[in-house]
C-alpha atoms as a PDB file:
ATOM      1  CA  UNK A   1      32.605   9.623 -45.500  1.00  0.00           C
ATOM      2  CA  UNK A   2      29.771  11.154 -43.307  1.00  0.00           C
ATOM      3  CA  UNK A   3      26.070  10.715 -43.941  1.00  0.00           C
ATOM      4  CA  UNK A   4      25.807  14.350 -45.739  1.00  0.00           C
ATOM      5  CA  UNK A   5      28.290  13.627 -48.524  1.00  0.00           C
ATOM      6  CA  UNK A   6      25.834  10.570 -49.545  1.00  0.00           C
ATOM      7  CA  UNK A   7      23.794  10.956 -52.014  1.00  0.00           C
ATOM      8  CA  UNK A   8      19.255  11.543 -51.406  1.00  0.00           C
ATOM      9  CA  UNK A   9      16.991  13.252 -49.910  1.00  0.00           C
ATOM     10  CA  UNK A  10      16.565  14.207 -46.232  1.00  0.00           C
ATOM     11  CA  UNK A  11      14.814  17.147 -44.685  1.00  0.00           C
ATOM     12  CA  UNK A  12      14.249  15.681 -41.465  1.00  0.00           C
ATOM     13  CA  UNK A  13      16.479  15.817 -39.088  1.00  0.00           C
ATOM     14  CA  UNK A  14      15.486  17.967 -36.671  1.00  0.00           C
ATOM     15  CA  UNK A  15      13.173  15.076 -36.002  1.00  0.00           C
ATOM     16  CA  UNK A  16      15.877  12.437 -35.518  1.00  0.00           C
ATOM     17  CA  UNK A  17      17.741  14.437 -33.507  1.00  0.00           C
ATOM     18  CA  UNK A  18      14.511  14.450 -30.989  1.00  0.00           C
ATOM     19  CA  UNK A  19      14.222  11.050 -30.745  1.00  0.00           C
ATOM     20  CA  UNK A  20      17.528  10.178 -30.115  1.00  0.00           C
ATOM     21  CA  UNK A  21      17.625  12.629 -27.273  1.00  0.00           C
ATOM     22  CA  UNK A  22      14.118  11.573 -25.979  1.00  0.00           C
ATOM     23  CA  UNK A  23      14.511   7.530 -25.423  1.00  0.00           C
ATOM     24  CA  UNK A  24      16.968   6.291 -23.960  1.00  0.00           C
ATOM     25  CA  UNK A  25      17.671   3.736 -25.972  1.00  0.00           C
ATOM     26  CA  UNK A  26      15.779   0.492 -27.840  1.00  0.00           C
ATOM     27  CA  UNK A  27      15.011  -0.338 -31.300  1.00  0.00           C
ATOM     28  CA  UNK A  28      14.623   2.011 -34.439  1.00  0.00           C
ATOM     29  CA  UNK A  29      13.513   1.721 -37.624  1.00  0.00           C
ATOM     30  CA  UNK A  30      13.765   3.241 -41.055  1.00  0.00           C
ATOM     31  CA  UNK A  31      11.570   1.411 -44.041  1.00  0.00           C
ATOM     32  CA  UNK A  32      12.886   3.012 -47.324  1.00  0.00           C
ATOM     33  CA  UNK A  33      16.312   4.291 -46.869  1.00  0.00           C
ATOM     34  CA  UNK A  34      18.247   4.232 -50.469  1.00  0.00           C
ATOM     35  CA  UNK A  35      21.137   5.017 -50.401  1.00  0.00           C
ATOM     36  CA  UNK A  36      21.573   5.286 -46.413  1.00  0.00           C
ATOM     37  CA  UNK A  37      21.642   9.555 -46.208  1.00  0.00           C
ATOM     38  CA  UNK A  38      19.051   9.375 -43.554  1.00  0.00           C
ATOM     39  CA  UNK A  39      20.093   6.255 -41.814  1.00  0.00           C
ATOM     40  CA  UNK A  40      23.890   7.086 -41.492  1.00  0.00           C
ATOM     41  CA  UNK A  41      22.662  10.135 -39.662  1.00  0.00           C
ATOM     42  CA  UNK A  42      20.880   8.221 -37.410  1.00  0.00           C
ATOM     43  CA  UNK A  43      23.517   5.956 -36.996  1.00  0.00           C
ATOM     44  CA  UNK A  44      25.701   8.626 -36.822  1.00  0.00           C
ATOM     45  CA  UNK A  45      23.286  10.615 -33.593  1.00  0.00           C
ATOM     46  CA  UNK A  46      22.754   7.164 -32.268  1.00  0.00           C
ATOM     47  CA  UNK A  47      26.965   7.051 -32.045  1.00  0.00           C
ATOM     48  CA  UNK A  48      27.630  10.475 -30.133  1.00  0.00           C
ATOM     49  CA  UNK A  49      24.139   9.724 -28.074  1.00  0.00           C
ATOM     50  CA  UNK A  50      26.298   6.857 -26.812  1.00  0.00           C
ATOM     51  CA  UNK A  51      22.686   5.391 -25.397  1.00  0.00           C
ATOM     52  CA  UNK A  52      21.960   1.793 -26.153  1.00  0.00           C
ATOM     53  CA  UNK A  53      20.408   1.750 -29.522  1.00  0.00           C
ATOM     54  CA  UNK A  54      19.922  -0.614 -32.678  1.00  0.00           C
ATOM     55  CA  UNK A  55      19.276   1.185 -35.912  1.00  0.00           C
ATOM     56  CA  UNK A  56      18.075  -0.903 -38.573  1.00  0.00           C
ATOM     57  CA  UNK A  57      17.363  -0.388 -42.431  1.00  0.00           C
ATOM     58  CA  UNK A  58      14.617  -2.194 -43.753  1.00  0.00           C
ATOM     59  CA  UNK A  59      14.430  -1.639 -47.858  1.00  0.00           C
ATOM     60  CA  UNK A  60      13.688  -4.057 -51.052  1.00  0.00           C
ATOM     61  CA  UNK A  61      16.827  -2.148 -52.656  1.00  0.00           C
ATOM     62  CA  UNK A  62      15.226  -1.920 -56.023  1.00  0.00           C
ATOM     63  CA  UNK A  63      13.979   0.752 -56.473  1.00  0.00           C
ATOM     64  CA  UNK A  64      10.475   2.240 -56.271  1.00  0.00           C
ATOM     65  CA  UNK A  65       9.736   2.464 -59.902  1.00  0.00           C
ATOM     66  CA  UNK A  66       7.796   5.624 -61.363  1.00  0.00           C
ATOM     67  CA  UNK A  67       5.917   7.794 -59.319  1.00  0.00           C
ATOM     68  CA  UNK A  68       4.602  11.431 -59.715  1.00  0.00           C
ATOM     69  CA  UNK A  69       6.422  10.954 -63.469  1.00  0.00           C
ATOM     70  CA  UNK A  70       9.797  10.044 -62.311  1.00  0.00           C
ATOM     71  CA  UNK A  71      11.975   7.169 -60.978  1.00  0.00           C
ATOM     72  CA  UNK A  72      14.354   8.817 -58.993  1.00  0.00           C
ATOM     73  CA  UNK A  73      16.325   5.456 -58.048  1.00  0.00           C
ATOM     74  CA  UNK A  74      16.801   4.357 -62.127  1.00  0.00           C
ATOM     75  CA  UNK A  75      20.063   5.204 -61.875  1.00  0.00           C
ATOM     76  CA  UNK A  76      21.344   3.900 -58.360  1.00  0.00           C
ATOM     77  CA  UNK A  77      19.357   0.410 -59.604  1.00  0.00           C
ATOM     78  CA  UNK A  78      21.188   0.262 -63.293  1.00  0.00           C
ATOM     79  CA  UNK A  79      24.595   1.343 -61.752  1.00  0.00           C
ATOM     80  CA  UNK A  80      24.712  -1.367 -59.613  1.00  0.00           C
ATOM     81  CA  UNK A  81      23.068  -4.306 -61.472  1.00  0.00           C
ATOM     82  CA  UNK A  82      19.431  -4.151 -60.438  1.00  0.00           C
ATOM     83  CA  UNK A  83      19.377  -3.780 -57.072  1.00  0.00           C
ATOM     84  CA  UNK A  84      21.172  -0.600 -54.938  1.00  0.00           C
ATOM     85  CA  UNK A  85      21.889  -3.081 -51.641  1.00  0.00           C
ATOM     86  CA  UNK A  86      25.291  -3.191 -52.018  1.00  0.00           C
ATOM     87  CA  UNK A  87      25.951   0.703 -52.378  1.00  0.00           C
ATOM     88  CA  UNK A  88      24.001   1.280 -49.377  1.00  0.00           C
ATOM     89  CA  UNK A  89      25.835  -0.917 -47.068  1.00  0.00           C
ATOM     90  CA  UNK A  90      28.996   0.417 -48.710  1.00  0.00           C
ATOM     91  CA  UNK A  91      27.721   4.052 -47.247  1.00  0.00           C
ATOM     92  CA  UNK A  92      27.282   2.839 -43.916  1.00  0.00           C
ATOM     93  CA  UNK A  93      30.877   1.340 -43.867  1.00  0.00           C
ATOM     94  CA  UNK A  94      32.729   3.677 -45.193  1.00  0.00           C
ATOM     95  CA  UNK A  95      30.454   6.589 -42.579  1.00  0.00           C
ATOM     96  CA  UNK A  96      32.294   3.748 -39.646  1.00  0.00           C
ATOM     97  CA  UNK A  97      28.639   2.598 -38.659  1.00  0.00           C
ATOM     98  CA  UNK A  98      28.774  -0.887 -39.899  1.00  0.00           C
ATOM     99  CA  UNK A  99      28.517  -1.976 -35.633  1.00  0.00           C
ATOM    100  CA  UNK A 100      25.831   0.148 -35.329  1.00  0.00           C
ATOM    101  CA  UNK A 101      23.489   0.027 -38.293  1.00  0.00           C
ATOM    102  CA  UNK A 102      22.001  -3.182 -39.542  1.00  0.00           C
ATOM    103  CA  UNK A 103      20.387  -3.662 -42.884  1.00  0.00           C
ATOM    104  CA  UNK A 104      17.504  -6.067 -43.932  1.00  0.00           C
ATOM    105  CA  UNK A 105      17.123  -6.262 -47.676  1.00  0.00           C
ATOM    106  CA  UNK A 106      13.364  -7.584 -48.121  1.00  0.00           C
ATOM    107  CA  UNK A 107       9.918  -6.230 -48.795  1.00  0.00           C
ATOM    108  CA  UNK A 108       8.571  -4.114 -46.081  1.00  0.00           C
ATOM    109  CA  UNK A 109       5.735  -5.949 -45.194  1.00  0.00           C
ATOM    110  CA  UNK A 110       7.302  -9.777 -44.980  1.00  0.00           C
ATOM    111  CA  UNK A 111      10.582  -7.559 -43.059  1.00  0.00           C
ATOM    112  CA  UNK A 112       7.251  -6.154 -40.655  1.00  0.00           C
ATOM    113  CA  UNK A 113       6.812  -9.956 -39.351  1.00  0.00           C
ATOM    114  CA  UNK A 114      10.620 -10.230 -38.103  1.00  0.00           C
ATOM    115  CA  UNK A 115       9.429  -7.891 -34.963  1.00  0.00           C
ATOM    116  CA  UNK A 116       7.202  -8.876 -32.125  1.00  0.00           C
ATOM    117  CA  UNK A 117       4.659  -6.516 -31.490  1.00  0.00           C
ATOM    118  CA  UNK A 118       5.376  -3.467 -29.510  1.00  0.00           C
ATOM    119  CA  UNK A 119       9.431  -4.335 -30.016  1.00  0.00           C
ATOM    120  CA  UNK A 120      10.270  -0.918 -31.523  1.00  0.00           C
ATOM    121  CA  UNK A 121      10.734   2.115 -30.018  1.00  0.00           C
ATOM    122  CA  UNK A 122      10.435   4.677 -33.631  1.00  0.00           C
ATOM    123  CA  UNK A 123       9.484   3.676 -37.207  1.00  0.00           C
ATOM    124  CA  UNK A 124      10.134   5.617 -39.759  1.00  0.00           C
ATOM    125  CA  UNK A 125       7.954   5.261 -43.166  1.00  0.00           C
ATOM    126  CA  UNK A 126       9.397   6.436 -46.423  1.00  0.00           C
ATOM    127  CA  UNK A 127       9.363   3.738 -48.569  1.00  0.00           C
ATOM    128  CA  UNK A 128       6.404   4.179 -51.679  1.00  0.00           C
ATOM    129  CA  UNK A 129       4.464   6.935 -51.543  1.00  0.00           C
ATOM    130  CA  UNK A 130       1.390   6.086 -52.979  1.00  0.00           C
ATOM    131  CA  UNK A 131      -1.653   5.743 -50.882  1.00  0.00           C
ATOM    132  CA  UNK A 132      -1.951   1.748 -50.858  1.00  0.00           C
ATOM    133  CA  UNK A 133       1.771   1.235 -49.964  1.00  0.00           C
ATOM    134  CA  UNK A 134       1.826   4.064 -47.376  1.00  0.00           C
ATOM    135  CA  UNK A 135      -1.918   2.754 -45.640  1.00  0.00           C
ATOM    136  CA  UNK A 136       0.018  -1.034 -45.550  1.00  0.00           C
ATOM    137  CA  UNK A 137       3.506   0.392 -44.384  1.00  0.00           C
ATOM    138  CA  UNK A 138       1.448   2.021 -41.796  1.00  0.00           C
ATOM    139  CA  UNK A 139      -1.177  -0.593 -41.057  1.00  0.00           C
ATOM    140  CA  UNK A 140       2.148  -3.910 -40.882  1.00  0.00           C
ATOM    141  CA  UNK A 141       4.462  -1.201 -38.767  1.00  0.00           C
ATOM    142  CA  UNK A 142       2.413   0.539 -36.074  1.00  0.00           C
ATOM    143  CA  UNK A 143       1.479  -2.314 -34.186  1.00  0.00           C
ATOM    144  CA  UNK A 144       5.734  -3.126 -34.143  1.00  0.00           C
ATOM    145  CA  UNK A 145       5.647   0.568 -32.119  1.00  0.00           C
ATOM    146  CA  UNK A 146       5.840   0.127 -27.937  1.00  0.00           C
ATOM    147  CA  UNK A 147       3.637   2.149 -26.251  1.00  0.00           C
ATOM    148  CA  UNK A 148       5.086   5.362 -25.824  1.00  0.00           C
ATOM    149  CA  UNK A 149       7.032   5.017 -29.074  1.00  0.00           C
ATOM    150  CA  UNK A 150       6.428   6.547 -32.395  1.00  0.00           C
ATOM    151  CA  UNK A 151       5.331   5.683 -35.826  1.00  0.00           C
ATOM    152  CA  UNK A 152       6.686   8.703 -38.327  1.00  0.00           C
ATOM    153  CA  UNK A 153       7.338   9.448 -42.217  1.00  0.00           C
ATOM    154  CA  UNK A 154       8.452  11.594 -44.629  1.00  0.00           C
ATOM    155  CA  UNK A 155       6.540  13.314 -47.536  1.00  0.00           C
ATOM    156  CA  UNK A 156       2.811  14.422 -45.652  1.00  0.00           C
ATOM    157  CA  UNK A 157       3.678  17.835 -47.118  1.00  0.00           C
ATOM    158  CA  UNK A 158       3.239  21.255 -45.947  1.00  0.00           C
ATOM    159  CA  UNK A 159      -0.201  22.280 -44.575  1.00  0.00           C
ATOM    160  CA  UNK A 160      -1.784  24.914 -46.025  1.00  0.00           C
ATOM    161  CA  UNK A 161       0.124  23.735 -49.473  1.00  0.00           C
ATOM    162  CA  UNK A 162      -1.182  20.833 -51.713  1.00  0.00           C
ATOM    163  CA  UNK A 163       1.111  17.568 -51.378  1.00  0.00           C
ATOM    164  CA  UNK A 164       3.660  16.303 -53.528  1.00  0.00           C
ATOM    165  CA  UNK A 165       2.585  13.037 -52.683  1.00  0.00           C
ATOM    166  CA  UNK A 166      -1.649  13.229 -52.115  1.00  0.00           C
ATOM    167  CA  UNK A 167      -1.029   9.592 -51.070  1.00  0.00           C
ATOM    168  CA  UNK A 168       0.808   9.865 -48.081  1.00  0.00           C
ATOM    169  CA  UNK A 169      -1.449  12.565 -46.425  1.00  0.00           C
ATOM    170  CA  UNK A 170      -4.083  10.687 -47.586  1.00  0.00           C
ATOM    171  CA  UNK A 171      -3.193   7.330 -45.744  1.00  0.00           C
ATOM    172  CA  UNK A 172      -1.790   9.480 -42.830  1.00  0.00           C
ATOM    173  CA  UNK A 173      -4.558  11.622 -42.303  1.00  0.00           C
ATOM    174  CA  UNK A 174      -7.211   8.287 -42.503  1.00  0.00           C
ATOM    175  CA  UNK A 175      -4.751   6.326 -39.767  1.00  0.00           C
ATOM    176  CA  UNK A 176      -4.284   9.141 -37.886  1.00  0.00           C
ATOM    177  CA  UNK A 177      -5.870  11.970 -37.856  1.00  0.00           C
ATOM    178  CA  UNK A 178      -4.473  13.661 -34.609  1.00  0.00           C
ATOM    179  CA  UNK A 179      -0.579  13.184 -36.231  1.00  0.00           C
ATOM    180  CA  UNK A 180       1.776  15.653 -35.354  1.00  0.00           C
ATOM    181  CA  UNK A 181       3.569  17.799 -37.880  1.00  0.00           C
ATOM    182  CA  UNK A 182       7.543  17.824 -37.556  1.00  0.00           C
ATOM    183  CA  UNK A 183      10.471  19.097 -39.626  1.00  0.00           C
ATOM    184  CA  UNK A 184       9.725  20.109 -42.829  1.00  0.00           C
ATOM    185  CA  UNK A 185       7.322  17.754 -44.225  1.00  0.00           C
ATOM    186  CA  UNK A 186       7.383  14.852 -41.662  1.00  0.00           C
ATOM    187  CA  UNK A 187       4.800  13.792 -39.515  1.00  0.00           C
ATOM    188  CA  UNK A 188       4.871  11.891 -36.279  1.00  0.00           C
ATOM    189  CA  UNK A 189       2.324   9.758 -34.246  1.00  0.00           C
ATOM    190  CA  UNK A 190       3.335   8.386 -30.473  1.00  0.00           C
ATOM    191  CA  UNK A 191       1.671   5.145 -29.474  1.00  0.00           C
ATOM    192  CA  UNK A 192      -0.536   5.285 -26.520  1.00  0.00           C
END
């Protein structure tokens, strides 16, 4: 299997691909990953990079309910008896990454208190997109982020356009207002 043949959304690699290239190695982070898509790609640039990284998965694996009208992990939650965690570290064995992926299966913010500060070289935030979760993601994470590093996520939308998700501009824009746009709909903030 390889990370495109797996099954949710991902629009941002471009900006992946730049990170991997730009450090040359440490810790990085993805809070919200489903069903892996995003994270075996990672795993999978981190491989052929062949630079000292750890990739690690941080999601609850249940889901993130109804939002904007829909629950688009319903059926990845019923499928696999109320929680996805097993499908997703199914998908990064069968993409070969199981050495270089790790997953922790927890609640974002209690996962947040695992890492010292400044321990992490990227986060990546796309786990619920409402304003309060995406202000806390932010708020627990960033301080995890090394100087020089980068705090990022998916879902600000595309300027000039209204959001999707109001929510995550919202938070983004009030944390940090000099964010940099990337790929698609990403944004990206380097510590300093």
């Amino acid at each position: 299997m390889t990370w495109d043949q797996i099954s949710g959304w991902y629009d941002w690699e471009p900006y992946y691909e730049s990170v991997v290239n730009d450090y040359g190695g440490g810790v990085l982070v993805e809070v919200g990953c489903y069903l892996g898509r995003s994270l075996c790609h990672l795993g999978t640039l981190v491989r052929e990079s062949g630079k000292p990284f750890t990739v690690i998965g941080v999601d609850h694996c249940l889901g993130s309910g109804l939002e904007n009208g829909r629950d688009n992990h319903v059926e990845a939650v019923k499928r696999n008896g109320q929680t996805f965690a097993g499908e997703l570290w199914n998908n990064v064995v069968a993409c070969g990454l199981h050495d270089i992926v790790s997953l922790i299966v927890g609640e974002s913010g209690r996962v947040s208190n695992l890492f010292p500060d400044e321990s992490l070289t990227m986060v990546f935030i796309d786990a619920g997109h409402n304003y309060a979760d995406v202000h806390r993601d932010i708020r627990l994470w960033y301080p995890k982020v090394r100087l020089g590093g980068e705090i990022a996520g998916d879902d600000y939308g595309i300027e000039g356009q209204p959001p999707v998700w109001p929510g995550v501009r919202r938070a983004v824009d009030e944390l940090f207002p000099d964010r940099r746009l990337v790929s698609h709909d990403a944004w990206e903030y380097r510590r300093r």
